[in-house]
N, C-alpha and C. Protein backbone atom coordinates (compact mmCIF):
# COMPACT_ATOMS: atom_id res chain seq x y z
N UNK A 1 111.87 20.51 -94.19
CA UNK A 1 112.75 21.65 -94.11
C UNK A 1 112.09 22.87 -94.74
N UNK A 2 112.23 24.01 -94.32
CA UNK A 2 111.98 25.53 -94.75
C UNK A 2 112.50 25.49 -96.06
N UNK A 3 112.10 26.31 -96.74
CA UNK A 3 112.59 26.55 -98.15
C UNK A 3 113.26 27.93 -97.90
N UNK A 4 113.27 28.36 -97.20
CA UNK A 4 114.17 29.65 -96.57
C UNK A 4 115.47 29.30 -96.49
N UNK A 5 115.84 28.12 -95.84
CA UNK A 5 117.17 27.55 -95.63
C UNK A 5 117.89 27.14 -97.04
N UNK A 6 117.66 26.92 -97.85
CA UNK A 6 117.91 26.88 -99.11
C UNK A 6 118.38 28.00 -100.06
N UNK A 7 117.83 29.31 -99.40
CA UNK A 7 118.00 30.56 -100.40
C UNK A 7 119.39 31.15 -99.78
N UNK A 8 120.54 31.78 -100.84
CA UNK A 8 121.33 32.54 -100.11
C UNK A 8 121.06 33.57 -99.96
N UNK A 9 122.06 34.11 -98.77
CA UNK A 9 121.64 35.46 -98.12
C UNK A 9 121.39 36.80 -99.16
N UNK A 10 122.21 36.56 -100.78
CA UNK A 10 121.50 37.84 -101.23
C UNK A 10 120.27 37.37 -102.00
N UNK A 11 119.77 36.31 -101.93
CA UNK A 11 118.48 36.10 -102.35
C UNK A 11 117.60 36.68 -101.30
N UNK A 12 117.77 36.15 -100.26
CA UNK A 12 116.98 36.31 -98.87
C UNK A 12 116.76 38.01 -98.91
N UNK A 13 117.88 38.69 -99.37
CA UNK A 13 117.84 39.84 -98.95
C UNK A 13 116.92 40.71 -100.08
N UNK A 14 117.37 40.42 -101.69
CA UNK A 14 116.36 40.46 -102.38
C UNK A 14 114.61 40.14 -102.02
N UNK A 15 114.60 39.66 -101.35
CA UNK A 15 112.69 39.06 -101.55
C UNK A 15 112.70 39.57 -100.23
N UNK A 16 113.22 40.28 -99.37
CA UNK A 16 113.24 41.25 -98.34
C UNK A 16 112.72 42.77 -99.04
N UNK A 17 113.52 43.18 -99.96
CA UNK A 17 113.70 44.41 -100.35
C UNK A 17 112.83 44.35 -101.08
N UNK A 18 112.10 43.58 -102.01
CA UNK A 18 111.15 43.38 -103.00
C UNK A 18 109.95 43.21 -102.41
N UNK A 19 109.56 42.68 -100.91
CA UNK A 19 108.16 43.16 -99.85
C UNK A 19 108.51 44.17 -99.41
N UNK A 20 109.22 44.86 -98.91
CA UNK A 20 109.49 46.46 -98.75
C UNK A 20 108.71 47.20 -99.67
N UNK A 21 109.24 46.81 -100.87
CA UNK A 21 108.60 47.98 -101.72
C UNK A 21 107.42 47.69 -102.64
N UNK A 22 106.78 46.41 -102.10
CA UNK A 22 105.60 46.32 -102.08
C UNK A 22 104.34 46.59 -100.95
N UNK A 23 104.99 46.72 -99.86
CA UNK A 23 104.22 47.27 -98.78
C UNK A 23 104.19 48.38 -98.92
N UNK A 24 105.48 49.60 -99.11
CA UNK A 24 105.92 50.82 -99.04
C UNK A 24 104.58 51.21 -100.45
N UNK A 25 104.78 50.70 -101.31
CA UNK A 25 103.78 51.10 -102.50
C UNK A 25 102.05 51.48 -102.19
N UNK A 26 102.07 50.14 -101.17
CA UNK A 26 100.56 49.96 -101.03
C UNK A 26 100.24 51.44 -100.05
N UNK A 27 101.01 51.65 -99.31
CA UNK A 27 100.56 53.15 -98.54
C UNK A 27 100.78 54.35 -99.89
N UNK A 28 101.39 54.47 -101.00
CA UNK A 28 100.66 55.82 -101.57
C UNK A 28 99.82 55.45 -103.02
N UNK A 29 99.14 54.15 -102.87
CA UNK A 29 98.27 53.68 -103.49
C UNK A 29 97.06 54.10 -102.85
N UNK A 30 95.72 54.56 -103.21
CA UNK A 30 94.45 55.21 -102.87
C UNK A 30 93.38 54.37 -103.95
N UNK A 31 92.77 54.09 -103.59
CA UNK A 31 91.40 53.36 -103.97
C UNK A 31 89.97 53.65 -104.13
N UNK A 32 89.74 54.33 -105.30
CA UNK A 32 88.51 54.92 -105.52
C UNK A 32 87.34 54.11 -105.05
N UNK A 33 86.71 54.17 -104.10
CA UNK A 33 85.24 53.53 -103.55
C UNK A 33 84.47 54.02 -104.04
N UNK A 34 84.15 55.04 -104.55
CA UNK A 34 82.62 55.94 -105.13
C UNK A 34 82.17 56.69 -104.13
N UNK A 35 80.98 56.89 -104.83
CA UNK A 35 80.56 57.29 -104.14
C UNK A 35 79.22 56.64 -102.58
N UNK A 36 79.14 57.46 -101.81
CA UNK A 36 78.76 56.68 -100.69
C UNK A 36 76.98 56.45 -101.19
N UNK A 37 76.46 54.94 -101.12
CA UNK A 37 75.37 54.86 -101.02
C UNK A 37 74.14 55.79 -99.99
N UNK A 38 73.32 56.81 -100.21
CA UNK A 38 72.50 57.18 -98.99
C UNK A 38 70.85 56.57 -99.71
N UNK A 39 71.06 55.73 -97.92
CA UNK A 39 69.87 54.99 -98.07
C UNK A 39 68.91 55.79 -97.77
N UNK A 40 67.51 55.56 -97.63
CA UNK A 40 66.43 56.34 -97.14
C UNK A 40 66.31 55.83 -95.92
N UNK A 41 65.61 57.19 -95.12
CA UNK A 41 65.24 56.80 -93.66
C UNK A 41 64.05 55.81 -93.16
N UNK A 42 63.38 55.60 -94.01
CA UNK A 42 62.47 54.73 -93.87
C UNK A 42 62.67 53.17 -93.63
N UNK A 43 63.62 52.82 -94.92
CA UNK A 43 64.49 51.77 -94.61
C UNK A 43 64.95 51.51 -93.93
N UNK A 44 66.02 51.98 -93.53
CA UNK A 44 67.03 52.21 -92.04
C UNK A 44 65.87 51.83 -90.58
N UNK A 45 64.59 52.40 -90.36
CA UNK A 45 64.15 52.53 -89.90
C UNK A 45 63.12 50.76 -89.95
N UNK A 46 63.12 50.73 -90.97
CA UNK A 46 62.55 49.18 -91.13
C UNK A 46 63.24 48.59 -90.73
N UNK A 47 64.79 48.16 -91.38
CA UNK A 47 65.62 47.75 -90.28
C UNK A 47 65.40 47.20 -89.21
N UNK A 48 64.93 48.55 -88.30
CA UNK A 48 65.63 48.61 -86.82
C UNK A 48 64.06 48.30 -86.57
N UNK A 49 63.25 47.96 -87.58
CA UNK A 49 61.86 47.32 -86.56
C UNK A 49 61.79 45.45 -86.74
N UNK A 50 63.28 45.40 -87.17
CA UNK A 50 62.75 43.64 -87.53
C UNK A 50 63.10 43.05 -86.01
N UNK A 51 62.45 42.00 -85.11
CA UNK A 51 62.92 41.27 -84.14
C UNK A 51 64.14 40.36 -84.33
N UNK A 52 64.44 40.22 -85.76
CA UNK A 52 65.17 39.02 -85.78
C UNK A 52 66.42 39.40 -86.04
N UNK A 53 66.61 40.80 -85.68
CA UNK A 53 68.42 42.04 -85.90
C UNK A 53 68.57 42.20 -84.74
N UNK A 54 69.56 41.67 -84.33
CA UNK A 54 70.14 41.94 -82.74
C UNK A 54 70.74 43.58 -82.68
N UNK A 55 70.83 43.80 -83.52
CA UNK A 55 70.71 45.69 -83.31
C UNK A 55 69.63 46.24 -83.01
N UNK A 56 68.74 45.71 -83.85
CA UNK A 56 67.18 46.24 -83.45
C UNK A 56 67.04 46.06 -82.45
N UNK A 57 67.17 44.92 -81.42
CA UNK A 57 66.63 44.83 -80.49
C UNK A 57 67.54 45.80 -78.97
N UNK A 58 68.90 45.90 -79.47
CA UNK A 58 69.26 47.04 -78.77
C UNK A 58 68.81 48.23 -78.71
N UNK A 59 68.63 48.27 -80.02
CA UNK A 59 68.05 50.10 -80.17
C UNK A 59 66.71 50.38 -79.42
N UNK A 60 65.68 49.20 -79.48
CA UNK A 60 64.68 49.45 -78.60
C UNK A 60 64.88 49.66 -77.51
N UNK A 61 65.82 48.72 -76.91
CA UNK A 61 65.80 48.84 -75.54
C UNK A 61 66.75 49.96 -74.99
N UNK A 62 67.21 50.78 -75.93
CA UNK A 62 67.73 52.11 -75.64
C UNK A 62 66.51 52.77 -76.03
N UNK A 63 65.71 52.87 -76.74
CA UNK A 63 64.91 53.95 -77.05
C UNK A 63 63.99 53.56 -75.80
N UNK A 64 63.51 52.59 -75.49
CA UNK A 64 62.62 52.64 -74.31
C UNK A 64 63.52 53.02 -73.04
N UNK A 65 64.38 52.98 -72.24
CA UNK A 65 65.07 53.49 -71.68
C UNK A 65 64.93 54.96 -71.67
N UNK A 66 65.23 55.57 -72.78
CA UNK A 66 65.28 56.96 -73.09
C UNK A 66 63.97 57.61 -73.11
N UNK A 67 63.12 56.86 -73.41
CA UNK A 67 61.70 56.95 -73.09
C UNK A 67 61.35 57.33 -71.87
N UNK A 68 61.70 56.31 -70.87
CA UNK A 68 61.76 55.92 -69.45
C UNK A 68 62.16 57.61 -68.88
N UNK A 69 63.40 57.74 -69.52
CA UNK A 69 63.69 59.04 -68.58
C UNK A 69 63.08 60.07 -69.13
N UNK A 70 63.02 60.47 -70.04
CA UNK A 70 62.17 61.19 -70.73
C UNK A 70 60.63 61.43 -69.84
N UNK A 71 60.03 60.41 -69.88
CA UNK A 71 58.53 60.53 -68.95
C UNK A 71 59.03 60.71 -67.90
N UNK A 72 60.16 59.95 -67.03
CA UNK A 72 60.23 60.77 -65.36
C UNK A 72 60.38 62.36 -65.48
N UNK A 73 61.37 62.46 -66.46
CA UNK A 73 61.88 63.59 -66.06
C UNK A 73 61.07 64.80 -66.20
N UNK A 74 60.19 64.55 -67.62
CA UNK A 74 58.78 65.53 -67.26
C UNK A 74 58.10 65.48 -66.54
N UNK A 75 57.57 64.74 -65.36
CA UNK A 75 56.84 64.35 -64.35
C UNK A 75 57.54 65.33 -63.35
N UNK A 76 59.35 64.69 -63.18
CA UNK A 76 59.64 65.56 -62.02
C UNK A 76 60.00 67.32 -62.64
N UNK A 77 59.63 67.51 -63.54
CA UNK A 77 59.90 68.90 -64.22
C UNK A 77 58.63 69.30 -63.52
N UNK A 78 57.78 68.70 -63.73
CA UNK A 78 55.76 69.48 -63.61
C UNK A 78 55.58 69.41 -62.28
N UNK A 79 56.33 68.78 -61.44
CA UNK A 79 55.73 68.51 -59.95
C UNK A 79 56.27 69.35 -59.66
N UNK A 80 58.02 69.65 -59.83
CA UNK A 80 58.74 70.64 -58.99
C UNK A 80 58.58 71.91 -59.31
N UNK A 81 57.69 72.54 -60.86
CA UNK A 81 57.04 73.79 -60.74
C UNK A 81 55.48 73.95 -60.04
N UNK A 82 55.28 72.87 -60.06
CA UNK A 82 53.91 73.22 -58.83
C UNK A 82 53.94 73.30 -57.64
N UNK A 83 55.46 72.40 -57.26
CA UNK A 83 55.61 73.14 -56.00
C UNK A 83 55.89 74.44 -56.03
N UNK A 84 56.90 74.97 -56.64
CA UNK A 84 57.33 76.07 -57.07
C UNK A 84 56.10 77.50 -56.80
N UNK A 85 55.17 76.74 -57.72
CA UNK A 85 54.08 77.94 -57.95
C UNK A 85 52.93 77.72 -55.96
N UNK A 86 53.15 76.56 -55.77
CA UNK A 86 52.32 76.21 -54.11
C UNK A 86 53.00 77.35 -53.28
N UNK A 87 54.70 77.17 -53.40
CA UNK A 87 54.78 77.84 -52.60
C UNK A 87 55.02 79.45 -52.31
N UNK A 88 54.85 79.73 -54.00
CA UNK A 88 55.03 81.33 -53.89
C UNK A 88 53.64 82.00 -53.72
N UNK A 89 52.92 81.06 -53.35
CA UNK A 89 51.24 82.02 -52.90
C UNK A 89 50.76 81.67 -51.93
């Protein structure tokens, strides 16, 4: 059996009103964290060169990606001003 079934209703209603205003409390309660650790970029950057961080290995394969377009897109930048310049002479 519940141990709920046992309590009367102004008990029940007490330990109602008494999590109320322990929940209600916890919202204008604020919690000093400090201040924020700033790591160095180098680190961060070590990090993201280990194989064995499944982040790392995303980030490469976004940075090579971005790479990827990066080199087309200067390619088709340099071709389409040489046409550019072919055909104004």
């Amino acid at each position: 059996m519940s141990r709920f079934t046992t309590m009367t209703t102004r008990e029940r209603k007490m330990q109602a009103a008494a999590i109320c205003r322990e929940v209600h409390a916890q919202d204008e309660f604020s919690m000093d964290l400090g201040k924020k650790m700033s790591v160095p970029k180098d680190i961060m950057l070590e990090e993201l060169s280990l194989a064995s961080n499944r982040g790392s290995r995303l980030f490469k394969l976004r940075q090579r990606r971005s790479e990827k377009y990066t080199f087309e897109n200067v390619h088709n930048q340099t071709n389409i001003s040489q046409m550019e310049i072919t055909n104004n002479t």
